[in-house]
PDB file of N, CA and C in Angstrom:
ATOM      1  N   UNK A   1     164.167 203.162 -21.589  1.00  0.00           N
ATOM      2  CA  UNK A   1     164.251 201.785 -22.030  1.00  0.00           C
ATOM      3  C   UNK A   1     165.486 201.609 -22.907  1.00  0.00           C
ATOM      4  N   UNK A   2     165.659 200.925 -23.612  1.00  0.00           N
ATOM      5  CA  UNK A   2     167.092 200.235 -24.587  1.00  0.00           C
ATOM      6  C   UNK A   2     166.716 201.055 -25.891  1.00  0.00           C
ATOM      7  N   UNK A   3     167.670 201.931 -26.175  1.00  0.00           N
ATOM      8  CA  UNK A   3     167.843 202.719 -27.356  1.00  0.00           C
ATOM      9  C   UNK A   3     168.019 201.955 -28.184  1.00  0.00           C
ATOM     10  N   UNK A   4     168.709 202.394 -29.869  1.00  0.00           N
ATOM     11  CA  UNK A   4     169.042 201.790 -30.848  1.00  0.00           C
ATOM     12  C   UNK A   4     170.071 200.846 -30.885  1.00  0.00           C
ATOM     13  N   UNK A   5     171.214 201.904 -30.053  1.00  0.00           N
ATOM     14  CA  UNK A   5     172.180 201.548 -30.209  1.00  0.00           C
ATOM     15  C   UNK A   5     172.938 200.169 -28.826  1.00  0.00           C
ATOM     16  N   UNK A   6     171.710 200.113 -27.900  1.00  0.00           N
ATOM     17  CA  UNK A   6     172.320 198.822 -27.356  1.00  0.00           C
ATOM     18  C   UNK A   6     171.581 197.969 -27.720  1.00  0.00           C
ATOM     19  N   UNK A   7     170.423 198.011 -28.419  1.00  0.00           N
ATOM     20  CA  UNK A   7     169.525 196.666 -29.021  1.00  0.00           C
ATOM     21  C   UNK A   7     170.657 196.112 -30.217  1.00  0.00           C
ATOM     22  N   UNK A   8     171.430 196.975 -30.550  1.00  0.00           N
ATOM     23  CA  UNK A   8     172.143 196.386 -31.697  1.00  0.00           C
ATOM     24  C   UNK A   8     173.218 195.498 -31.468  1.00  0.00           C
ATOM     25  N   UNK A   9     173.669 196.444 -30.012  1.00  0.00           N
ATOM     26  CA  UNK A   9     175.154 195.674 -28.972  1.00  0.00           C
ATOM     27  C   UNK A   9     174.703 194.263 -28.675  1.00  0.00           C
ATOM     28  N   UNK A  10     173.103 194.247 -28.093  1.00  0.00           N
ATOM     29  CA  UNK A  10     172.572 193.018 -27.630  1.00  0.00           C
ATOM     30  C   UNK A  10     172.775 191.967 -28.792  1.00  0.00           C
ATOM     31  N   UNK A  11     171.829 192.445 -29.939  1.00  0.00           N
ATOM     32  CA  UNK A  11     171.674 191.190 -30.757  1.00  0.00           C
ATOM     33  C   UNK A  11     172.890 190.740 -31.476  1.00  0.00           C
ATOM     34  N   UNK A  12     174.641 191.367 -31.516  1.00  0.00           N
ATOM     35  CA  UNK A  12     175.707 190.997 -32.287  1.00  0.00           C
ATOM     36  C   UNK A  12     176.219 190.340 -30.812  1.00  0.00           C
ATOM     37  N   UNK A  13     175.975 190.593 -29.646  1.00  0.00           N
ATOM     38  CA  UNK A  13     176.821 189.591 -28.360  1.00  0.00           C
ATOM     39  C   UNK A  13     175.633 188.281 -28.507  1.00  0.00           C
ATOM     40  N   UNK A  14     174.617 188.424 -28.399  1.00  0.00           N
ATOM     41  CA  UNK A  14     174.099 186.927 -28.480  1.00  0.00           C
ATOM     42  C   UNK A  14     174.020 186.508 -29.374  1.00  0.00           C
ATOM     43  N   UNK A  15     174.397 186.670 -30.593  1.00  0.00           N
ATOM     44  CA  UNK A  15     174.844 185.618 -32.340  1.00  0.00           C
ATOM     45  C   UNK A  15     175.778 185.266 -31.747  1.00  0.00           C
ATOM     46  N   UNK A  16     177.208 185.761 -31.416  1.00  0.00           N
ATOM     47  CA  UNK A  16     178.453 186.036 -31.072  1.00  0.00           C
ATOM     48  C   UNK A  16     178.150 184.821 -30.268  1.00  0.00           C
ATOM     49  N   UNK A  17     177.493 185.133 -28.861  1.00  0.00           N
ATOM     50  CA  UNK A  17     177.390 183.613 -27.999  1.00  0.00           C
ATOM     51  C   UNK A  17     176.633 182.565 -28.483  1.00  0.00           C
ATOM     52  N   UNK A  18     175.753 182.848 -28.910  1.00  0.00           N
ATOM     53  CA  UNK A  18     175.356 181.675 -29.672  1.00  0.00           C
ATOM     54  C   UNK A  18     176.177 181.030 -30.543  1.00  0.00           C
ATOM     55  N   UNK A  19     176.552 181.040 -31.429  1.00  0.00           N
ATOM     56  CA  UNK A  19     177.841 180.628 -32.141  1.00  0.00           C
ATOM     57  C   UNK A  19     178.602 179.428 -31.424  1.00  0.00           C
ATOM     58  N   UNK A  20     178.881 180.291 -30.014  1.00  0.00           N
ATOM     59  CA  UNK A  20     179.813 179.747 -29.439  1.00  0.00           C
ATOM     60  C   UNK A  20     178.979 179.031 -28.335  1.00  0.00           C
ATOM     61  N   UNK A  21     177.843 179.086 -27.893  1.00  0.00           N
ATOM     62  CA  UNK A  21     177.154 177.978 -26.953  1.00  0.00           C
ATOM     63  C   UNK A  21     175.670 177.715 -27.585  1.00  0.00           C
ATOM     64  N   UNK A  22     175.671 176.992 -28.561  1.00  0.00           N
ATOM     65  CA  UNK A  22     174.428 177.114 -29.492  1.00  0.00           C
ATOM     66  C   UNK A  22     173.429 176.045 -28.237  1.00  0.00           C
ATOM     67  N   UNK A  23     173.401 176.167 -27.017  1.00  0.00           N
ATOM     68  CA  UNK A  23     173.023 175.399 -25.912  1.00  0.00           C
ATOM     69  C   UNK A  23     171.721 176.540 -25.305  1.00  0.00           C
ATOM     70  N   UNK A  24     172.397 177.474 -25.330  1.00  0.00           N
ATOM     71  CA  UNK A  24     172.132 178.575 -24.521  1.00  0.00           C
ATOM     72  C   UNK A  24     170.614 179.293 -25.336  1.00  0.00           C
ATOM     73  N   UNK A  25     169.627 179.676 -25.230  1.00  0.00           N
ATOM     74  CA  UNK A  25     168.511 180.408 -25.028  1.00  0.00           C
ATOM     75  C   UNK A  25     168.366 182.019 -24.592  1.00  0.00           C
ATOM     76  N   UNK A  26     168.027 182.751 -25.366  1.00  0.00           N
ATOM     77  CA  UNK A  26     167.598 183.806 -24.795  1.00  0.00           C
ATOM     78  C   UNK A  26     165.981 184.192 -24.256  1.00  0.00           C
ATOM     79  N   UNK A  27     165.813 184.438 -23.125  1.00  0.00           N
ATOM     80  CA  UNK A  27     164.996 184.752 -22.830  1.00  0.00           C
ATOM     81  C   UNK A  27     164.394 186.271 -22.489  1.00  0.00           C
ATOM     82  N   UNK A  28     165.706 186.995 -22.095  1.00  0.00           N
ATOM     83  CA  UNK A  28     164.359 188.683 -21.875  1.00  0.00           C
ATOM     84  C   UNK A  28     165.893 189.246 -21.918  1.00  0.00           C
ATOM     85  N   UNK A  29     165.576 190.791 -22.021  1.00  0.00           N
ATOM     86  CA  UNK A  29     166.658 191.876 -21.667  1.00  0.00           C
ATOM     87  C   UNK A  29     165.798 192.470 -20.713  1.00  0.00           C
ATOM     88  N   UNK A  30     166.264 192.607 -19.493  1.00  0.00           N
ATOM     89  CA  UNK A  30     165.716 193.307 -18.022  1.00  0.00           C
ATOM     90  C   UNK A  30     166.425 194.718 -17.863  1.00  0.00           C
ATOM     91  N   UNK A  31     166.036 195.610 -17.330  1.00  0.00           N
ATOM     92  CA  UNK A  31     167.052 196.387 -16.261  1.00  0.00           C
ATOM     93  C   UNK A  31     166.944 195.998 -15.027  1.00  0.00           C
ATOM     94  N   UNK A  32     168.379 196.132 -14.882  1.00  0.00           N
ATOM     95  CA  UNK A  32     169.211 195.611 -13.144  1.00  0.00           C
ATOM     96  C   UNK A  32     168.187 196.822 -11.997  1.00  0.00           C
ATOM     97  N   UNK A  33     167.641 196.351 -11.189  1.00  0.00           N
ATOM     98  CA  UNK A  33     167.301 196.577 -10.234  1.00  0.00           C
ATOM     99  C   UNK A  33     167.644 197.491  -9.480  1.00  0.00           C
ATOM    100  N   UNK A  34     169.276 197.631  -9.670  1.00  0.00           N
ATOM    101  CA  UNK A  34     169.712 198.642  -8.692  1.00  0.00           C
ATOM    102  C   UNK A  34     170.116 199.888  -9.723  1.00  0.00           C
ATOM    103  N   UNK A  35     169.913 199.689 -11.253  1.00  0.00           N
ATOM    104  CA  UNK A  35     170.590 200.642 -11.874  1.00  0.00           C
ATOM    105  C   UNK A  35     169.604 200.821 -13.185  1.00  0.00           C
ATOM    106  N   UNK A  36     168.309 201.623 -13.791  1.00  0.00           N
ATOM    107  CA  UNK A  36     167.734 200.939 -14.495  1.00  0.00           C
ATOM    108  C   UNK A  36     168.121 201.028 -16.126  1.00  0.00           C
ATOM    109  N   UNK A  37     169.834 202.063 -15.793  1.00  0.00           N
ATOM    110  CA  UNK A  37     170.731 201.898 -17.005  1.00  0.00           C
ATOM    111  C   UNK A  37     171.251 200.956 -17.782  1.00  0.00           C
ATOM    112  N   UNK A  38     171.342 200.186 -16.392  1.00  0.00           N
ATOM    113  CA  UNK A  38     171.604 198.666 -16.296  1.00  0.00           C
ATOM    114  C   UNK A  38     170.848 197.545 -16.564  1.00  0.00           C
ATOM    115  N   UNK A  39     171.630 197.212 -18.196  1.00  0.00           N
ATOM    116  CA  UNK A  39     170.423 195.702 -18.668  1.00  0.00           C
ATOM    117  C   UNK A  39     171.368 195.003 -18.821  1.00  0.00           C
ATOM    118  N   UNK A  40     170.368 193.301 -18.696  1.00  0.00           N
ATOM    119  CA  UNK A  40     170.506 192.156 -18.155  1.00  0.00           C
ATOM    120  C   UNK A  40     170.383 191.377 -19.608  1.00  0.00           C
ATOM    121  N   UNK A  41     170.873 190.586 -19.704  1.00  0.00           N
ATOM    122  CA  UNK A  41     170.193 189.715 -21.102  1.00  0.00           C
ATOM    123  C   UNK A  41     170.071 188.315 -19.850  1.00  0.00           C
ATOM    124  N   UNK A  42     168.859 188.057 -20.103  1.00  0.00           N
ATOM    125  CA  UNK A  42     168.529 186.758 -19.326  1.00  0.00           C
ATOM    126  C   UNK A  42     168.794 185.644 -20.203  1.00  0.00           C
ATOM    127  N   UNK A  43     169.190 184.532 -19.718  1.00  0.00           N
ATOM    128  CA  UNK A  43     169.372 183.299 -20.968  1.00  0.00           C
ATOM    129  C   UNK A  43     169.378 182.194 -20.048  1.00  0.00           C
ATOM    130  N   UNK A  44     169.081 181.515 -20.635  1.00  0.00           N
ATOM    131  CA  UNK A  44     168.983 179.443 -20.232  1.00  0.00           C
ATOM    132  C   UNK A  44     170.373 179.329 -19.473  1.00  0.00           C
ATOM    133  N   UNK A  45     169.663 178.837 -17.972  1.00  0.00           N
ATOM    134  CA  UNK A  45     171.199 178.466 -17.500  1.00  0.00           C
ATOM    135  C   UNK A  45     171.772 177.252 -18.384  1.00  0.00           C
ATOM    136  N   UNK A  46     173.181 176.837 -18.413  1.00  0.00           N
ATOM    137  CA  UNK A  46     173.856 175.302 -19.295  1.00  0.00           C
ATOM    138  C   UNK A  46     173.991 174.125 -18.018  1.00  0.00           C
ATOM    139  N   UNK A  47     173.382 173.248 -18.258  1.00  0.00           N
ATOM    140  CA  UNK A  47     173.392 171.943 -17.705  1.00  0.00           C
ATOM    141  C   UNK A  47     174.792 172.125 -17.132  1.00  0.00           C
ATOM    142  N   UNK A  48     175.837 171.684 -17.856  1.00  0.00           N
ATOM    143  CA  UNK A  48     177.012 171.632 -17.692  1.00  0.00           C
ATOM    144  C   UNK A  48     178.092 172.601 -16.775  1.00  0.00           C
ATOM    145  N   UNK A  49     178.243 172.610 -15.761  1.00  0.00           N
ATOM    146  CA  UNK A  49     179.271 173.847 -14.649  1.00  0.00           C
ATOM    147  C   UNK A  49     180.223 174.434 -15.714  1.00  0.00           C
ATOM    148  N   UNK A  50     180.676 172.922 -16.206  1.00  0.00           N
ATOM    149  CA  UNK A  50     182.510 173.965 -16.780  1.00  0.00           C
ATOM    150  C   UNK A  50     181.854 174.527 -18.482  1.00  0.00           C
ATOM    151  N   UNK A  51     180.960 174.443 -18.856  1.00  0.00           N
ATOM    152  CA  UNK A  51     180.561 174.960 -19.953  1.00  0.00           C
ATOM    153  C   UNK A  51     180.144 176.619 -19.894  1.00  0.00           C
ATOM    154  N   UNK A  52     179.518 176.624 -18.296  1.00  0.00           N
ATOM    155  CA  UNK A  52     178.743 177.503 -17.904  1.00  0.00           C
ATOM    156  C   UNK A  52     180.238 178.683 -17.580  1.00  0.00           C
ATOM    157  N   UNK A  53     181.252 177.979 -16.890  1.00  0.00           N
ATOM    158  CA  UNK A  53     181.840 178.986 -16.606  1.00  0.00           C
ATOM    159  C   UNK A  53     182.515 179.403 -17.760  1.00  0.00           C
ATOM    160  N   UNK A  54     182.935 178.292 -18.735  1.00  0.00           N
ATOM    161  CA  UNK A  54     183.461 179.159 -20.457  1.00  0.00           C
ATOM    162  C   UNK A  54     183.096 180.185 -20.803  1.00  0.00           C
ATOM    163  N   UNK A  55     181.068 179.890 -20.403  1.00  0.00           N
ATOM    164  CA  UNK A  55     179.989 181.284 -20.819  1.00  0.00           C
ATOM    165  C   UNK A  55     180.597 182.788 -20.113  1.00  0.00           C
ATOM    166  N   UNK A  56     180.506 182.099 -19.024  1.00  0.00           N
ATOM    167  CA  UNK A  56     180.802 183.598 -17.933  1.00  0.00           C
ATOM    168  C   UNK A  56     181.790 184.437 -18.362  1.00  0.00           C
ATOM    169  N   UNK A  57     182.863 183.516 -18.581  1.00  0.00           N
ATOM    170  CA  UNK A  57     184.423 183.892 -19.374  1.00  0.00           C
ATOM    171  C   UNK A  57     184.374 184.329 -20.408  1.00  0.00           C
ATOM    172  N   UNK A  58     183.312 184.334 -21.174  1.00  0.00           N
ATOM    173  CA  UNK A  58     183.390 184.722 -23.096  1.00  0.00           C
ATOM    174  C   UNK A  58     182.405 186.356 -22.327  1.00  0.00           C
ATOM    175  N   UNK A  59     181.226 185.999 -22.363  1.00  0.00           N
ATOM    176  CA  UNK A  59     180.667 187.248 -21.441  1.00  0.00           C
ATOM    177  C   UNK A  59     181.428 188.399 -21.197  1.00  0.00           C
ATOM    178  N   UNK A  60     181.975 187.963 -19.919  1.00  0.00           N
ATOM    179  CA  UNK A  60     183.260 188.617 -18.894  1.00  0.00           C
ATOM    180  C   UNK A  60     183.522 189.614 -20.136  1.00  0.00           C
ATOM    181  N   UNK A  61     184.163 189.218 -21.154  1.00  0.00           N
ATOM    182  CA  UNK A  61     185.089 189.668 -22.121  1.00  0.00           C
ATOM    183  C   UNK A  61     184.219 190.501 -23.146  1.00  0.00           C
ATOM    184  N   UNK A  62     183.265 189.804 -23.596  1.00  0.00           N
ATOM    185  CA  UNK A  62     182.642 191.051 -24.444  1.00  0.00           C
ATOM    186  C   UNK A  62     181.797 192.160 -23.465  1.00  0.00           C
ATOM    187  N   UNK A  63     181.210 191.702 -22.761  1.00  0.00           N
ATOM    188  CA  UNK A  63     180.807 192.345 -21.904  1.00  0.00           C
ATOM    189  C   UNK A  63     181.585 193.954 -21.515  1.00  0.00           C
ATOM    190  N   UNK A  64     182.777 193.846 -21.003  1.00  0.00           N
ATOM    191  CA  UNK A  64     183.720 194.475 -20.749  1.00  0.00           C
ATOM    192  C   UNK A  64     184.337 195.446 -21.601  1.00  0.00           C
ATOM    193  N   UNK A  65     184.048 194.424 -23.180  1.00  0.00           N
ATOM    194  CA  UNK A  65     184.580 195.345 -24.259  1.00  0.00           C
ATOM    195  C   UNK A  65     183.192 196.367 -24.467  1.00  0.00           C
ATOM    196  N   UNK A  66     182.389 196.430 -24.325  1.00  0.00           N
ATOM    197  CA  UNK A  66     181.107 197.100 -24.609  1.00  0.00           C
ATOM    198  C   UNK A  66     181.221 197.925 -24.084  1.00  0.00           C
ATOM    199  N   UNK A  67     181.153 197.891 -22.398  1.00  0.00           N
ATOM    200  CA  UNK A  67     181.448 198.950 -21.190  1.00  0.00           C
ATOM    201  C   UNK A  67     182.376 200.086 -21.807  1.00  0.00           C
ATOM    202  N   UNK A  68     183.920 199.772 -22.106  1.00  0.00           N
ATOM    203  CA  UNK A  68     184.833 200.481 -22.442  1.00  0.00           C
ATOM    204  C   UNK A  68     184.606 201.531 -23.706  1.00  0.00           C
ATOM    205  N   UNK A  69     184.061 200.174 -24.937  1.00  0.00           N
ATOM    206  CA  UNK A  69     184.200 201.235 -26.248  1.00  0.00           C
ATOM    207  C   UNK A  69     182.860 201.763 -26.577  1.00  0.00           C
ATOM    208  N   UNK A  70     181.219 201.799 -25.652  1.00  0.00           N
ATOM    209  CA  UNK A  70     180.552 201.995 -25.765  1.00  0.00           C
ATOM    210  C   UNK A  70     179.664 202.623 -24.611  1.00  0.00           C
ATOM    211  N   UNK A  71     180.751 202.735 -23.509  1.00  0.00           N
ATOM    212  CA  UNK A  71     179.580 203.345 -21.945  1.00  0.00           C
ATOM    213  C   UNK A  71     178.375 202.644 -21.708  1.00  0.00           C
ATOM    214  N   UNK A  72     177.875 201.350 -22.217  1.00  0.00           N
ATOM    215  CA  UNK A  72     176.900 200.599 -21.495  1.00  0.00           C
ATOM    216  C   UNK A  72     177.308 199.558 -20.802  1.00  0.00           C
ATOM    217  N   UNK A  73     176.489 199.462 -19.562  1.00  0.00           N
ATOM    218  CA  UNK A  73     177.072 198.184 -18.534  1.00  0.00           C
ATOM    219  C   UNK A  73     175.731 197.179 -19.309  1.00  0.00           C
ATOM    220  N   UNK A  74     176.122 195.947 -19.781  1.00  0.00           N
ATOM    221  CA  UNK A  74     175.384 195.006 -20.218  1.00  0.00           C
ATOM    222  C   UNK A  74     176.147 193.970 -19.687  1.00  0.00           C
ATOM    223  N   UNK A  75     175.122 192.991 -18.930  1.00  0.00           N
ATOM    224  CA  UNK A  75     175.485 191.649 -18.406  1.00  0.00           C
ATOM    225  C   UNK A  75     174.455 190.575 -18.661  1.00  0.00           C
ATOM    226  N   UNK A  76     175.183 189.073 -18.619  1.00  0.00           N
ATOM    227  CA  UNK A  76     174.440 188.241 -18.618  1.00  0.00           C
ATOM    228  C   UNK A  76     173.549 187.361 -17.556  1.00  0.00           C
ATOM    229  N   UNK A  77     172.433 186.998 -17.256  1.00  0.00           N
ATOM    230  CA  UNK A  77     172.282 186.455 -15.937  1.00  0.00           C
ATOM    231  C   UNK A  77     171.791 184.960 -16.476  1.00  0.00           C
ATOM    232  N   UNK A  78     172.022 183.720 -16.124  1.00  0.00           N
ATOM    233  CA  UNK A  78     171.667 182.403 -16.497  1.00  0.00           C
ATOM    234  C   UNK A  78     170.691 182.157 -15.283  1.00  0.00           C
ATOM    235  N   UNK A  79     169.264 181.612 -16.287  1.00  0.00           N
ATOM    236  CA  UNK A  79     168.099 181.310 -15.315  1.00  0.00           C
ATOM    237  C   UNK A  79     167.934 180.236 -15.505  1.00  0.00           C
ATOM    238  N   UNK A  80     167.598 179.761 -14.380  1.00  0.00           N
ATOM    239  CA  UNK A  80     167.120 177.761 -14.585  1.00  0.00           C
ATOM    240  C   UNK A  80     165.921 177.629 -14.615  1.00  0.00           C
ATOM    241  N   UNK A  81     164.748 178.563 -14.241  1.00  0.00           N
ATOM    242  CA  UNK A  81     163.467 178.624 -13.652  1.00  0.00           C
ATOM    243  C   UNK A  81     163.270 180.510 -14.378  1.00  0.00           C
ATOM    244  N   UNK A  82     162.635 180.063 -15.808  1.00  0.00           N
ATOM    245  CA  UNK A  82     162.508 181.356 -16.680  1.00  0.00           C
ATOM    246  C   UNK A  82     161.276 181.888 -16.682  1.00  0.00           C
ATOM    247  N   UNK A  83     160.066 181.404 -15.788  1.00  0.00           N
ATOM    248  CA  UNK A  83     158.532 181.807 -15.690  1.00  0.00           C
ATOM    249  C   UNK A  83     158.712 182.871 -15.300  1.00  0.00           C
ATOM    250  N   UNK A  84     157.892 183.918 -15.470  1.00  0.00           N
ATOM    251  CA  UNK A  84     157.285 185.119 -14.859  1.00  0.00           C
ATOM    252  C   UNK A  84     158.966 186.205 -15.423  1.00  0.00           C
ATOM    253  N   UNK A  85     159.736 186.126 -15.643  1.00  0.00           N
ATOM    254  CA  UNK A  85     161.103 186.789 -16.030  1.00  0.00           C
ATOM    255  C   UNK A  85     160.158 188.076 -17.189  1.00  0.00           C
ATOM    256  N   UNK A  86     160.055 189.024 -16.756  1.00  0.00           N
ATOM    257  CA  UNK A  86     159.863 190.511 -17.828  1.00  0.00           C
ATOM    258  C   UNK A  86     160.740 190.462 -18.796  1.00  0.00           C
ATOM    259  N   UNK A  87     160.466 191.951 -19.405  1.00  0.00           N
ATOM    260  CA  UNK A  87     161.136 192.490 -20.038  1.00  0.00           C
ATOM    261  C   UNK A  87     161.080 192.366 -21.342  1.00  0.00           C
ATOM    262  N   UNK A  88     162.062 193.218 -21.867  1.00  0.00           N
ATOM    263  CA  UNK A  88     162.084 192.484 -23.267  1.00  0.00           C
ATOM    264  C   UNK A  88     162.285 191.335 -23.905  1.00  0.00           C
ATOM    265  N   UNK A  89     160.997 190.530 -24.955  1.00  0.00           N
ATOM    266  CA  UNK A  89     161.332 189.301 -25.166  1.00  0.00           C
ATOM    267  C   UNK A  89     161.882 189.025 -26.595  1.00  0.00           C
ATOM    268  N   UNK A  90     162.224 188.266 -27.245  1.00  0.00           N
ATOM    269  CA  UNK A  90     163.639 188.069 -28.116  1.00  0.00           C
ATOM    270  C   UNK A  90     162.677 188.625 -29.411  1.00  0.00           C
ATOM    271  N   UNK A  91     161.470 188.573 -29.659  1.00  0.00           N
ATOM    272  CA  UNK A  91     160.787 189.418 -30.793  1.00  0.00           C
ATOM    273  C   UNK A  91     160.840 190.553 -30.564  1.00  0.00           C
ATOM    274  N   UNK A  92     160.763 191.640 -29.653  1.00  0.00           N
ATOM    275  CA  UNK A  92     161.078 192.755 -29.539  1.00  0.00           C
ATOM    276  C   UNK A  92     162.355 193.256 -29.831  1.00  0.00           C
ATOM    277  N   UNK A  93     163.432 192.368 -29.803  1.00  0.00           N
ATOM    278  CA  UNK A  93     165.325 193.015 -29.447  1.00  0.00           C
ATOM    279  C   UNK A  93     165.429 192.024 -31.219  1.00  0.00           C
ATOM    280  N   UNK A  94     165.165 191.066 -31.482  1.00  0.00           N
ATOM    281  CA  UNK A  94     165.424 190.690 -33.156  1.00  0.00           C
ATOM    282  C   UNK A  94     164.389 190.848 -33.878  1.00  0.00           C
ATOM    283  N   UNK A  95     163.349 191.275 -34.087  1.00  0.00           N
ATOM    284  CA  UNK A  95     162.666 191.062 -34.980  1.00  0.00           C
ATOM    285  C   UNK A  95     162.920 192.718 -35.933  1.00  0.00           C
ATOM    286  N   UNK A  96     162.524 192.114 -37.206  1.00  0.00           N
ATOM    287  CA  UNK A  96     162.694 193.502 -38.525  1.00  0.00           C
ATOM    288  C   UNK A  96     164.353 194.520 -38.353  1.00  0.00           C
TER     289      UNK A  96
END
């Protein structure tokens, strides 16, 4: 499951996006399906296309920086339809 040290990566990239799309919702941290190294931070898709792709673009970038200076693949996935979505939920990854 998510060690110490990417629950920590998680919760400073979504302040970080939040900040910057205080629109946006978190809903679960998943592992990717095909990789179960591979986690997902699920979040509120944005009404808005060109807002959404800003998101992708800020993402893209921290995202990327994580990969490099930390060896975890962490990505974002935007859900429009958040029922039944697992995983870890935002009291588990922020709370204490």
């Amino acid at each position: 499951m998510i060690n110490f040290k990417q629950k920590e990566l998680i919760q400073n990239f979504f302040k970080e996006m939040q900040q910057k799309f205080p629109e946006t919702e978190f809903v679960s941290v998943t592992e990717s399906p095909e990789n179960p190294a591979d986690l997902w931070i699920n979040i509120t898709a944005l009404e808005d296309e060109n807002r959404e792709e800003e998101l992708i673009a800020f993402a893209s970038d921290k995202t990327s920086d994580i990969l490099l200076d930390y060896g975890y693949y962490i990505t974002i996935m935007t859900r429009r339809n958040t029922e039944g979505i697992g995983g870890m939920k935002y009291q588990e990854i922020f709370a204490g």
